[in-house]
N, C-alpha and C. Protein backbone atom coordinates (compact mmCIF):
# COMPACT_ATOMS: atom_id res chain seq x y z
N UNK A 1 16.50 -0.17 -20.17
CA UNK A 1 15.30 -0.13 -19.37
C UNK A 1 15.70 -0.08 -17.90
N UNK A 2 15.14 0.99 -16.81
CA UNK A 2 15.49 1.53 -15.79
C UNK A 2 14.59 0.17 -14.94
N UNK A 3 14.83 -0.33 -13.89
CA UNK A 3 15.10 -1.68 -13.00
C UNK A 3 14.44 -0.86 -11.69
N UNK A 4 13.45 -1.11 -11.25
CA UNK A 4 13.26 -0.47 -9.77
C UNK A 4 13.89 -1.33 -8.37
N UNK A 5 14.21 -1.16 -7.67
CA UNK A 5 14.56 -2.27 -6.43
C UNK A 5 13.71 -2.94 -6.19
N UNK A 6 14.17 -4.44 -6.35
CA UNK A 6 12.88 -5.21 -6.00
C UNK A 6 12.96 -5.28 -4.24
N UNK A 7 11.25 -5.16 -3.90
CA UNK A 7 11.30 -5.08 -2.10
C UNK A 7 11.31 -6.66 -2.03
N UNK A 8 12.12 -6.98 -0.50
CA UNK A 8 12.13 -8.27 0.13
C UNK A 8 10.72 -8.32 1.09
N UNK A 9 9.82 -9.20 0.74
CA UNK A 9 8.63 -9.41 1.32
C UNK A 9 8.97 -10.70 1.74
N UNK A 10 8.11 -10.90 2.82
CA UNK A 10 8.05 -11.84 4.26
C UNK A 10 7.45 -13.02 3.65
N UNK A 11 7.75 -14.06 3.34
CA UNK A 11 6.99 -15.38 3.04
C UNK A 11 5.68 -15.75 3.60
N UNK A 12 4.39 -15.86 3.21
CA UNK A 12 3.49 -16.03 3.38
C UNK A 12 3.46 -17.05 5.28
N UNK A 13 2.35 -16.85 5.79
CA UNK A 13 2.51 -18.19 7.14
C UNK A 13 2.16 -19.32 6.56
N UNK A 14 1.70 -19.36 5.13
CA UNK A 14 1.69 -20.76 4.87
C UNK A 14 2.90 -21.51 4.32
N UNK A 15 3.43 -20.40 3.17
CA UNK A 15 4.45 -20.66 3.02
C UNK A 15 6.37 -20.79 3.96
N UNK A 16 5.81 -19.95 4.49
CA UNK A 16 7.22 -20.59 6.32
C UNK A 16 6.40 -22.06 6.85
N UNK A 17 5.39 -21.92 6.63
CA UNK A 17 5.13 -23.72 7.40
C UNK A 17 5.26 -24.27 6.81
N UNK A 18 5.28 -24.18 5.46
CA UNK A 18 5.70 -25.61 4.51
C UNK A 18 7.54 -25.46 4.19
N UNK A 19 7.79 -24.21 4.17
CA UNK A 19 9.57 -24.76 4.71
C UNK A 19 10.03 -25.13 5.49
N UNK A 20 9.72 -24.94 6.39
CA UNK A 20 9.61 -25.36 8.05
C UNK A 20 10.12 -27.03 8.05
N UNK A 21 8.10 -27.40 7.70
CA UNK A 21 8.26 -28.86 6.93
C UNK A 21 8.61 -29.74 6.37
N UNK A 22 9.27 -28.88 5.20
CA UNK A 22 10.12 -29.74 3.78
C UNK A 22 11.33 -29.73 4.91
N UNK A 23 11.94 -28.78 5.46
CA UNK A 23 12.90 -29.05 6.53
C UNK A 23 13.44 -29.88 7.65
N UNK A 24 12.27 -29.81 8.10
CA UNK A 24 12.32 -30.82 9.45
C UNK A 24 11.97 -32.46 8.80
N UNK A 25 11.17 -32.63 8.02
CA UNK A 25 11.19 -34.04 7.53
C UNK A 25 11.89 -34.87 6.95
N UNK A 26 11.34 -36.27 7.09
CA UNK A 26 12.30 -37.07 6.47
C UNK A 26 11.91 -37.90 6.36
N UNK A 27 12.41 -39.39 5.29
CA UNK A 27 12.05 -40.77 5.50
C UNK A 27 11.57 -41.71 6.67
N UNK A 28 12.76 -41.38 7.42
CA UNK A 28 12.53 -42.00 8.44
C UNK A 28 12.69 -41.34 9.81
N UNK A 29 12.53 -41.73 10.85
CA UNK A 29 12.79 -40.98 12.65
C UNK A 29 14.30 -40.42 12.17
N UNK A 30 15.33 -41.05 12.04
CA UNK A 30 16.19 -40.79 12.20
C UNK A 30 16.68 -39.70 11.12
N UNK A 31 15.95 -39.38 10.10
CA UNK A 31 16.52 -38.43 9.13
C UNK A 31 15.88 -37.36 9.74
N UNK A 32 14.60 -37.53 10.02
CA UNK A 32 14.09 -36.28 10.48
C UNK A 32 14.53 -35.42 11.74
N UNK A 33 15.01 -36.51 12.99
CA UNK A 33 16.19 -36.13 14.03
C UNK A 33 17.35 -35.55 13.51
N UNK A 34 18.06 -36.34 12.47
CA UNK A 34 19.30 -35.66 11.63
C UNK A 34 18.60 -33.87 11.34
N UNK A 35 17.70 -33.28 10.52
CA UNK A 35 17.46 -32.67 10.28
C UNK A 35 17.10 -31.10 11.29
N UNK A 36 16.39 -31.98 11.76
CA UNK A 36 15.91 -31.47 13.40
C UNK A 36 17.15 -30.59 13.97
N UNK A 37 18.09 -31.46 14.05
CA UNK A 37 19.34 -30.67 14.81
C UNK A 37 19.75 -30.06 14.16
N UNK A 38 19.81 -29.83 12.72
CA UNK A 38 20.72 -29.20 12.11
C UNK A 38 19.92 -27.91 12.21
N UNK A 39 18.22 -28.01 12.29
CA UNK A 39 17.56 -26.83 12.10
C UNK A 39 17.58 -26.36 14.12
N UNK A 40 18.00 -26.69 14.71
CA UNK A 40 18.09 -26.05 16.28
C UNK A 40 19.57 -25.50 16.26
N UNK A 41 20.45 -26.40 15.56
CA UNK A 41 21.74 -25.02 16.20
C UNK A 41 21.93 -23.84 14.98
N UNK A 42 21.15 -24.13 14.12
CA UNK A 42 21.05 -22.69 13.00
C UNK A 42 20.07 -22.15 13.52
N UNK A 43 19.16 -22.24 14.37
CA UNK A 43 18.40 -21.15 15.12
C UNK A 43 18.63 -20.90 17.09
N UNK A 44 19.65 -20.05 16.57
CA UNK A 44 19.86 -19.57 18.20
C UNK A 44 19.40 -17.85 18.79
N UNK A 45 18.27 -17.79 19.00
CA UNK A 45 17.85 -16.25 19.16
C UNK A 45 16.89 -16.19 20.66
N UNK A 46 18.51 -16.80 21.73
CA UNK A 46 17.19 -16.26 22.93
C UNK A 46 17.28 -15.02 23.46
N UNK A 47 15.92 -15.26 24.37
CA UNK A 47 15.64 -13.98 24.74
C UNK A 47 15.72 -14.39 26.21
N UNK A 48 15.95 -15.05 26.82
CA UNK A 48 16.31 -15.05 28.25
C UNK A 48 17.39 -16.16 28.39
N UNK A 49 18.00 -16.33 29.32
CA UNK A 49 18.77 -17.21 29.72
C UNK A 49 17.85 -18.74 29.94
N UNK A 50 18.23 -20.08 29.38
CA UNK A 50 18.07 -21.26 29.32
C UNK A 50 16.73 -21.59 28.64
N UNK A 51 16.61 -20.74 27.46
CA UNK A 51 15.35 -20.57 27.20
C UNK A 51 15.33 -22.55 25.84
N UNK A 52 14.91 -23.08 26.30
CA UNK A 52 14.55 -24.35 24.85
C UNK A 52 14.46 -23.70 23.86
N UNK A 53 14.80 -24.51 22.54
CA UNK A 53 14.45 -24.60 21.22
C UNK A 53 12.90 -23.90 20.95
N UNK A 54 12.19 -24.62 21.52
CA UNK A 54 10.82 -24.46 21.24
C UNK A 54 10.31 -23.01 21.70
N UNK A 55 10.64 -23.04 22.87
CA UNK A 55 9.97 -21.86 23.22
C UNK A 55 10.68 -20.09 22.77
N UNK A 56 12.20 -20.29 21.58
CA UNK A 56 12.40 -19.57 21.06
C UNK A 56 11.74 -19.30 19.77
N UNK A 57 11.29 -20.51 19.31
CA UNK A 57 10.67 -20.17 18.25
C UNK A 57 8.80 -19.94 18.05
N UNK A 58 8.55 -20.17 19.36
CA UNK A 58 6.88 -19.81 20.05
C UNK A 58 6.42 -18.49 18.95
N UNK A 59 7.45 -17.47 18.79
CA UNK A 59 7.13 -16.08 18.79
C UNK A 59 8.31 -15.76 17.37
N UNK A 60 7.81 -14.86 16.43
CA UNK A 60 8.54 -14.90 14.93
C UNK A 60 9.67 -14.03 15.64
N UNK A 61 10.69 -13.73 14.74
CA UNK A 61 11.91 -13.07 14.83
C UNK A 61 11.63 -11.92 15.38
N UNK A 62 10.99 -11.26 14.38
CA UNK A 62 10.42 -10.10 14.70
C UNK A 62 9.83 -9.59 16.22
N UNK A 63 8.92 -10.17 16.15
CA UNK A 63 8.35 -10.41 17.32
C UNK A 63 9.33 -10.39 18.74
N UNK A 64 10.45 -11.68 18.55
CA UNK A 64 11.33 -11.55 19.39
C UNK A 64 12.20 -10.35 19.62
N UNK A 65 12.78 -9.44 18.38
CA UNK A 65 13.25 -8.31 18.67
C UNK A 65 12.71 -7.61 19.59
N UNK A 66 11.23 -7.24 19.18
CA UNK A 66 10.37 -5.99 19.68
C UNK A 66 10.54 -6.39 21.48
N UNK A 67 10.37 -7.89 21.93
CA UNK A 67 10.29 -7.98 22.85
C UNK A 67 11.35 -7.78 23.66
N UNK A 68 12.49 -7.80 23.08
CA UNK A 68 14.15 -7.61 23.34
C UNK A 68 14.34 -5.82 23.99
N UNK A 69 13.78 -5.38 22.84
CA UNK A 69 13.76 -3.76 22.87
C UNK A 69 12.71 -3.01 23.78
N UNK A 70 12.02 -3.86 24.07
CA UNK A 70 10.75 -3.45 25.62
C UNK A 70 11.24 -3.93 26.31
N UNK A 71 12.03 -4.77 26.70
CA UNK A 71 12.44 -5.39 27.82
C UNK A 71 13.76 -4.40 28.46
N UNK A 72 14.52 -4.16 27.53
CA UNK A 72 15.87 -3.52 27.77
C UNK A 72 15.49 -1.53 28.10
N UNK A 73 14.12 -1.76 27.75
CA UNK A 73 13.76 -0.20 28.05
C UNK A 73 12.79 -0.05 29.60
N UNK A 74 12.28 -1.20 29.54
CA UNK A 74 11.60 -1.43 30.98
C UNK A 74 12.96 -1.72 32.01
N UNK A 75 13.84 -2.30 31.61
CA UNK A 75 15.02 -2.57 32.50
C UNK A 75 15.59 -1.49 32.92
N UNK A 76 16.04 -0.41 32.11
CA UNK A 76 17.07 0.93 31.84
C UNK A 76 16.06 1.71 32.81
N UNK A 77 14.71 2.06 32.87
CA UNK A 77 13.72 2.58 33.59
C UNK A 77 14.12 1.86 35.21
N UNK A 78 14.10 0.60 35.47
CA UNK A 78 14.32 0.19 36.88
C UNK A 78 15.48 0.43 36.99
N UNK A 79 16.57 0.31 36.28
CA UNK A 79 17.72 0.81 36.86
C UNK A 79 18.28 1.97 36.96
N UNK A 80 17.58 2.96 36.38
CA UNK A 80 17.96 4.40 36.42
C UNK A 80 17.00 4.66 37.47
N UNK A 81 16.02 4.30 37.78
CA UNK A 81 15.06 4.35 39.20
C UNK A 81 15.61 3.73 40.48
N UNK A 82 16.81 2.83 40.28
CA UNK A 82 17.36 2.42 41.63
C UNK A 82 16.09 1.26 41.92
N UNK A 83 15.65 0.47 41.28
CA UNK A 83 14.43 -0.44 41.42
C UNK A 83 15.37 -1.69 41.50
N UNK A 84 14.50 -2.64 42.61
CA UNK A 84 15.02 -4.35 42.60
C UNK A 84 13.85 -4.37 41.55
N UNK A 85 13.94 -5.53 40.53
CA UNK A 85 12.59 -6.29 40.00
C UNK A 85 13.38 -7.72 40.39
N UNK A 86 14.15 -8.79 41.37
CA UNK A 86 14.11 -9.82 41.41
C UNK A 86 13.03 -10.94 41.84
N UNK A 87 12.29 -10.43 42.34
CA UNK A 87 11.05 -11.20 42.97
C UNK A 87 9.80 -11.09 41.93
N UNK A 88 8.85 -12.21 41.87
CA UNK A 88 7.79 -11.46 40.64
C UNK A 88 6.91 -10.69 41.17
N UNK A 89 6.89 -10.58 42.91
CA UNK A 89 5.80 -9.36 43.56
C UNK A 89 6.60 -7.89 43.29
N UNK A 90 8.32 -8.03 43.38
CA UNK A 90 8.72 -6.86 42.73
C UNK A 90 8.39 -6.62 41.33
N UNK A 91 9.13 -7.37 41.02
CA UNK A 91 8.75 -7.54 38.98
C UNK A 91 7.34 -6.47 39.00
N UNK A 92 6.29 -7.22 39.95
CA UNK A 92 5.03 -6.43 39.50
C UNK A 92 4.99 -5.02 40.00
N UNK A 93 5.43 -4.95 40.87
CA UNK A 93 5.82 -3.39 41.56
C UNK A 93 6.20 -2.46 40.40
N UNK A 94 7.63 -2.67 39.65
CA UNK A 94 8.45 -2.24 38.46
C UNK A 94 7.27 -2.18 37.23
N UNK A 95 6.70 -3.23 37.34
CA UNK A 95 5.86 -3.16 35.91
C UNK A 95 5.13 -1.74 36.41
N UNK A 96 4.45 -1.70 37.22
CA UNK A 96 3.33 -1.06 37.35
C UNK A 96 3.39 0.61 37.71
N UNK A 97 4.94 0.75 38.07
CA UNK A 97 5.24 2.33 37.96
C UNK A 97 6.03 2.31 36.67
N UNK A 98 6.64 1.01 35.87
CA UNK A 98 6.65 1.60 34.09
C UNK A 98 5.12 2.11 33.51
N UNK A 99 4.30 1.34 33.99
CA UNK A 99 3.15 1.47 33.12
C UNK A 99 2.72 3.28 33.04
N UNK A 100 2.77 3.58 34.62
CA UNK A 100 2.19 4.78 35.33
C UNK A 100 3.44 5.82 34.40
N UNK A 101 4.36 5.39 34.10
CA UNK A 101 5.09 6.18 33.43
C UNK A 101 5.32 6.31 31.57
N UNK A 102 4.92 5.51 31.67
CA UNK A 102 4.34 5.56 29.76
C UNK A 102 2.86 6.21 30.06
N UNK A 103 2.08 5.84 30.42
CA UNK A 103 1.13 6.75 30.77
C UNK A 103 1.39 8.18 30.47
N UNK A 104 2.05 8.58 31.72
CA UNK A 104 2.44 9.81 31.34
C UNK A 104 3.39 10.49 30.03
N UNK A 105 4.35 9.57 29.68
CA UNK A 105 5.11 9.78 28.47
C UNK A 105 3.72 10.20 27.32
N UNK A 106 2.39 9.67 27.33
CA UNK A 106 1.73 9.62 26.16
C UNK A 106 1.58 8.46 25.19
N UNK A 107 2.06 7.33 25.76
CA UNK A 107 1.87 5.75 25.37
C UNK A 107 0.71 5.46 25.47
N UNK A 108 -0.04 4.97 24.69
CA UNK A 108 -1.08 4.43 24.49
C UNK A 108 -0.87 2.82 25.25
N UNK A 109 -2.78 2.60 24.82
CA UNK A 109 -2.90 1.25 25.83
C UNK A 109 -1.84 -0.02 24.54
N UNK A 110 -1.64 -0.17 23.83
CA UNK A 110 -1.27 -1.05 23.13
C UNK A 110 0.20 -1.06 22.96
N UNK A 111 1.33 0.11 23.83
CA UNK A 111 2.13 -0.41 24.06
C UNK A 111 2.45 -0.91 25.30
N UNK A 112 1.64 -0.53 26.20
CA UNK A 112 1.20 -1.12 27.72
C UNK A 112 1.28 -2.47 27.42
N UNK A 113 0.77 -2.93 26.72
CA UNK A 113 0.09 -4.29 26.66
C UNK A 113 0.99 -4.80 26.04
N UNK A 114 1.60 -4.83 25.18
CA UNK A 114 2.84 -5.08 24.41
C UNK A 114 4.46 -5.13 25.33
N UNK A 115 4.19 -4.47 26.45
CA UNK A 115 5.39 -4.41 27.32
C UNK A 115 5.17 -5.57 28.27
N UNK A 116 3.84 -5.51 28.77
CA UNK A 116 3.31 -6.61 29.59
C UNK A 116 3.59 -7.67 28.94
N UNK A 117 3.15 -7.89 27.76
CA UNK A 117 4.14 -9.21 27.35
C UNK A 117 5.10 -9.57 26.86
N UNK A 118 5.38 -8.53 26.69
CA UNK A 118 7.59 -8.96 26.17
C UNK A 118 7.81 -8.99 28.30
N UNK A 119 7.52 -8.44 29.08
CA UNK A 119 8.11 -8.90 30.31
C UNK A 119 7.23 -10.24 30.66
N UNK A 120 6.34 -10.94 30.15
CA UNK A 120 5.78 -12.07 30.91
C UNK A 120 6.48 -13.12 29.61
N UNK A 121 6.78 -12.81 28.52
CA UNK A 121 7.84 -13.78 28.00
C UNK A 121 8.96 -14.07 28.54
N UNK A 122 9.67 -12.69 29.13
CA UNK A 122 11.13 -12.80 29.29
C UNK A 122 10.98 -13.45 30.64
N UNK A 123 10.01 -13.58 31.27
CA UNK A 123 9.71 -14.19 33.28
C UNK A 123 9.01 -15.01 32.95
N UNK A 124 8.67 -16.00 32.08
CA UNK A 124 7.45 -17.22 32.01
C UNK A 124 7.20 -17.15 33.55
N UNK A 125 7.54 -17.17 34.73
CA UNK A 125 7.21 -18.02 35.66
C UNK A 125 6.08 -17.09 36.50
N UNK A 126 6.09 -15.92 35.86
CA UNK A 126 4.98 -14.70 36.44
C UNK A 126 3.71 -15.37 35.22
N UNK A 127 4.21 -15.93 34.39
CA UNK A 127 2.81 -15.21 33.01
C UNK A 127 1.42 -16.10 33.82
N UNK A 128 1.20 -16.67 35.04
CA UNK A 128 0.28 -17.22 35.29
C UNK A 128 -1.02 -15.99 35.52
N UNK A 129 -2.15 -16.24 35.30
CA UNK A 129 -3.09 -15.29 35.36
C UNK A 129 -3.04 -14.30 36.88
N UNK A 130 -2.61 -15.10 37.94
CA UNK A 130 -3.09 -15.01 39.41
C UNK A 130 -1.78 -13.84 39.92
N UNK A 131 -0.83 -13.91 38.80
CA UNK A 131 0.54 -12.81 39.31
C UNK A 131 0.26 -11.73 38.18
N UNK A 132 1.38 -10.81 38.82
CA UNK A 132 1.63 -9.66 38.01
C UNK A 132 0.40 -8.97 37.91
N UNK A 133 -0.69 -8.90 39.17
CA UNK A 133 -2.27 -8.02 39.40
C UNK A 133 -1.93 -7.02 39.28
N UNK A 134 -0.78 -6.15 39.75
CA UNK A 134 -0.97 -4.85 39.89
C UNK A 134 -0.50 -4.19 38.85
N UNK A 135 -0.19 -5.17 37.75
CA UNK A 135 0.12 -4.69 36.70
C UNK A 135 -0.86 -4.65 35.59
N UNK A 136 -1.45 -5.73 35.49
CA UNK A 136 -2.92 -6.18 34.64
C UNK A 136 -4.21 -4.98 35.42
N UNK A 137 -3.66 -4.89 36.40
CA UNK A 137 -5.09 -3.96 37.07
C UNK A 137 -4.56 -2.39 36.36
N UNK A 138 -3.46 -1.73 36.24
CA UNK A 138 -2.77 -0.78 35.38
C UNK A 138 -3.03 -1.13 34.49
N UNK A 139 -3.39 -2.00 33.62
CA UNK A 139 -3.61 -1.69 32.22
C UNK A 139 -4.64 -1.25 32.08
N UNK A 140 -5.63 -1.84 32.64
CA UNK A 140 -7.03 -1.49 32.49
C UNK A 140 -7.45 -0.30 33.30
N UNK A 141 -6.46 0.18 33.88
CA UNK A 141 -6.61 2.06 34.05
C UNK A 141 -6.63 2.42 32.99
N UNK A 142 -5.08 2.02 32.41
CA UNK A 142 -4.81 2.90 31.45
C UNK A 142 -5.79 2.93 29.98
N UNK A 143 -7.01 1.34 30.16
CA UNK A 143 -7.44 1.46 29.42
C UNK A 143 -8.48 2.42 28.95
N UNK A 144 -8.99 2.32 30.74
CA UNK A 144 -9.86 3.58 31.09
C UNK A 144 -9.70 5.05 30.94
N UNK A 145 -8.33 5.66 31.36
CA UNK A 145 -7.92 6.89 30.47
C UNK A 145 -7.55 6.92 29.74
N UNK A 146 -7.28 6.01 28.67
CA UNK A 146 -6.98 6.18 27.29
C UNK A 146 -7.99 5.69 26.48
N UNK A 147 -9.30 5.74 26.16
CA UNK A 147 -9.95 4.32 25.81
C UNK A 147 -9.86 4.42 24.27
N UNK A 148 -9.06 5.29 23.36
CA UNK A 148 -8.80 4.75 22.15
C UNK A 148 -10.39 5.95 21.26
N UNK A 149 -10.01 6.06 20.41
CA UNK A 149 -11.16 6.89 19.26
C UNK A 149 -11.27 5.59 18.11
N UNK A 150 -12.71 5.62 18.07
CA UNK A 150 -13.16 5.04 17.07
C UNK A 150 -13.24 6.09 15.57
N UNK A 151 -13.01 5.35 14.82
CA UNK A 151 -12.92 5.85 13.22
C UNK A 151 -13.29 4.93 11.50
N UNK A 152 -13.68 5.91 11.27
CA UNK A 152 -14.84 5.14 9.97
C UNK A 152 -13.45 4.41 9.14
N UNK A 153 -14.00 3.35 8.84
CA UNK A 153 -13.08 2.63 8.30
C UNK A 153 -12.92 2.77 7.21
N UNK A 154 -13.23 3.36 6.38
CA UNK A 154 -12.91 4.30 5.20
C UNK A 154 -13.23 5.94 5.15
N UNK A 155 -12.27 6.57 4.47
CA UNK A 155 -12.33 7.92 4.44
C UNK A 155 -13.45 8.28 3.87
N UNK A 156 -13.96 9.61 4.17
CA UNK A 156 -14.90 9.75 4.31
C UNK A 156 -15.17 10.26 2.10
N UNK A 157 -14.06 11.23 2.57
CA UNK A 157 -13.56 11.34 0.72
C UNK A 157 -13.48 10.53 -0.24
N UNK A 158 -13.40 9.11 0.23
CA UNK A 158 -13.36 7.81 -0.79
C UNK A 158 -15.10 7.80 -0.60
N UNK A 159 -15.94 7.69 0.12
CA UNK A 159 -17.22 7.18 0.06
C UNK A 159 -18.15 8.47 -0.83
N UNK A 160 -17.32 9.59 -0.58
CA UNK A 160 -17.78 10.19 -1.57
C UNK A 160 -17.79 10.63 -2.77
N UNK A 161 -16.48 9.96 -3.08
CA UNK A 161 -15.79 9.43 -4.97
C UNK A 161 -16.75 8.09 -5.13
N UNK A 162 -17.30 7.29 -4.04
CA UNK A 162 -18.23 6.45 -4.60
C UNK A 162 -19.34 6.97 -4.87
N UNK A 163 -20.05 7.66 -3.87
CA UNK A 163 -21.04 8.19 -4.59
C UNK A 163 -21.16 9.09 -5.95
N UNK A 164 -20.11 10.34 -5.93
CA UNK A 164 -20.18 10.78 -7.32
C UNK A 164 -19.96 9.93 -8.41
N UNK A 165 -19.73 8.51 -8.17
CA UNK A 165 -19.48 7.69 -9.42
C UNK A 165 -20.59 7.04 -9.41
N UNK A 166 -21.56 6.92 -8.56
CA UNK A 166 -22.61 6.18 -8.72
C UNK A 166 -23.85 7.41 -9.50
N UNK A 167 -24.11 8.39 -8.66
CA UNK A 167 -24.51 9.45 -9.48
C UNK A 167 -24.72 9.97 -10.49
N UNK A 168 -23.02 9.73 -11.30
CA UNK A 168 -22.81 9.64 -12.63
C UNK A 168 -23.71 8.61 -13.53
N UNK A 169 -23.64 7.45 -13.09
CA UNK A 169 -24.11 6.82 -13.75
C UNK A 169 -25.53 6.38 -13.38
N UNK A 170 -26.13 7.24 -12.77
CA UNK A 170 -27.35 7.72 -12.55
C UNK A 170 -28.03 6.67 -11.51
N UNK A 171 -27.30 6.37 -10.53
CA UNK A 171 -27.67 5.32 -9.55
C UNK A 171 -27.65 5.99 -7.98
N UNK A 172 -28.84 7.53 -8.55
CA UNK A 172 -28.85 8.35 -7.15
C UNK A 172 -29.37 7.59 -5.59
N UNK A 173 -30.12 6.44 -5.98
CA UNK A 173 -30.85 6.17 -4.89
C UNK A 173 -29.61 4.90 -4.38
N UNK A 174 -28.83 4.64 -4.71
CA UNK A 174 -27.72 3.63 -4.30
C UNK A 174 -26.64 4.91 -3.58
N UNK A 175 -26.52 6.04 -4.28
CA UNK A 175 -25.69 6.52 -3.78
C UNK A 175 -25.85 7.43 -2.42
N UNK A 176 -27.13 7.96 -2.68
CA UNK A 176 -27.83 8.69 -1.39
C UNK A 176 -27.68 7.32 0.22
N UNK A 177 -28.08 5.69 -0.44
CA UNK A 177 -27.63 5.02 0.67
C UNK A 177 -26.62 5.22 0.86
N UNK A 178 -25.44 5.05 0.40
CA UNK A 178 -24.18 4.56 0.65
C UNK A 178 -24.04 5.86 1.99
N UNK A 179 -23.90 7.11 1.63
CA UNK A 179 -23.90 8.42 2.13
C UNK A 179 -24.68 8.33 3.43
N UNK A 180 -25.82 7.46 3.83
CA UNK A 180 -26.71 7.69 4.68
C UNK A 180 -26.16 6.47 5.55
N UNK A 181 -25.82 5.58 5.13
CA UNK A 181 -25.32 4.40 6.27
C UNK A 181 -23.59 4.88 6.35
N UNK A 182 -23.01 5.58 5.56
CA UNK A 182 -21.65 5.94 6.28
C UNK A 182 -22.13 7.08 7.42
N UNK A 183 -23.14 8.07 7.35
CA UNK A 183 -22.82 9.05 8.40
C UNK A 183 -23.41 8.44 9.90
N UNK A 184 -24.40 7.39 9.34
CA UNK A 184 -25.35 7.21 10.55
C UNK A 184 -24.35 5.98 11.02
């Protein structure tokens, strides 16, 4: 009997919080401290220099990659541009001619927004609402020339395999709705 590859699927979020749990706990303060440490130097994945325990694990692995890989592409952009970003009024300068330039690449608003925050992770000290304006004010250009297409949330071909199945079984006036609240 032929065996297909079994796929590796992601543990439920309930289930990572209850390993998490069974992990970090213990009888007492001190087992659970014992434990504690053992679970901080088996997780070392920063993303900036002097970053805590905690605030590496704020954001899933995953998550942390993506932000790794926007960051190092927003970087490669200021430095092939001859750009300072050391200051966060520069930082916002840099953000805001990346933005103007995914723009033009054909980036949509949701990797805008996705860059904006892999760089306000990797700078906590900008992520306050009152910095990084001229970058937040660029998004919402870009939201404005891009504003996204709305689309029926099911195909239109599936609603009409529902209706010919309702039809069939002679339930024209259910199916004529279905047809009349998908187009309208």
């Amino acid at each position: 009997m032929l065996r297909g590859k079994s796929v590796k699927t992601q543990p439920s979020l309930g289930m990572r919080r209850f390993l998490i749990r069974k992990s970090t706990q213990g009888h007492n303060k001190e087992d659970k401290a014992a434990k504690r440490k053992r679970l901080i130097q088996a997780t070392k994945m920063e993303r900036f220099p002097n970053q805590s325990f905690l605030e590496q694990v704020a954001v899933s692995h995953e998550v942390a990659l993506d932000y790794q890989r926007r960051m190092r592409a927003f970087m490669n952009f200021v430095n092939l541009l001859g750009l300072v970003a050391n200051t966060p009024a520069k930082l916002d300068e840099c953000l805001t001619e990346y933005l103007n330039y995914m723009f033009e690449e054909g980036c949509d608003i949701s990797e805008g927004s996705k860059t904006l925050v892999a760089v306000l992770d990797n700078r906590p000290e900008c992520s306050h609402k009152t910095m990084m304006t001229r970058s937040r004010r660029g998004l919402r250009g870009l939201t404005n020339m891009d504003p996204g297409s709305t689309r029926p949330p099911i195909p239109f071909a599936l609603i009409a395999l529902i209706a010919s199945r309702l039809m069939q079984q002679r339930l024209n006036e259910s199916a004529l709705a279905i047809l009349l609240v998908f187009s309208a």
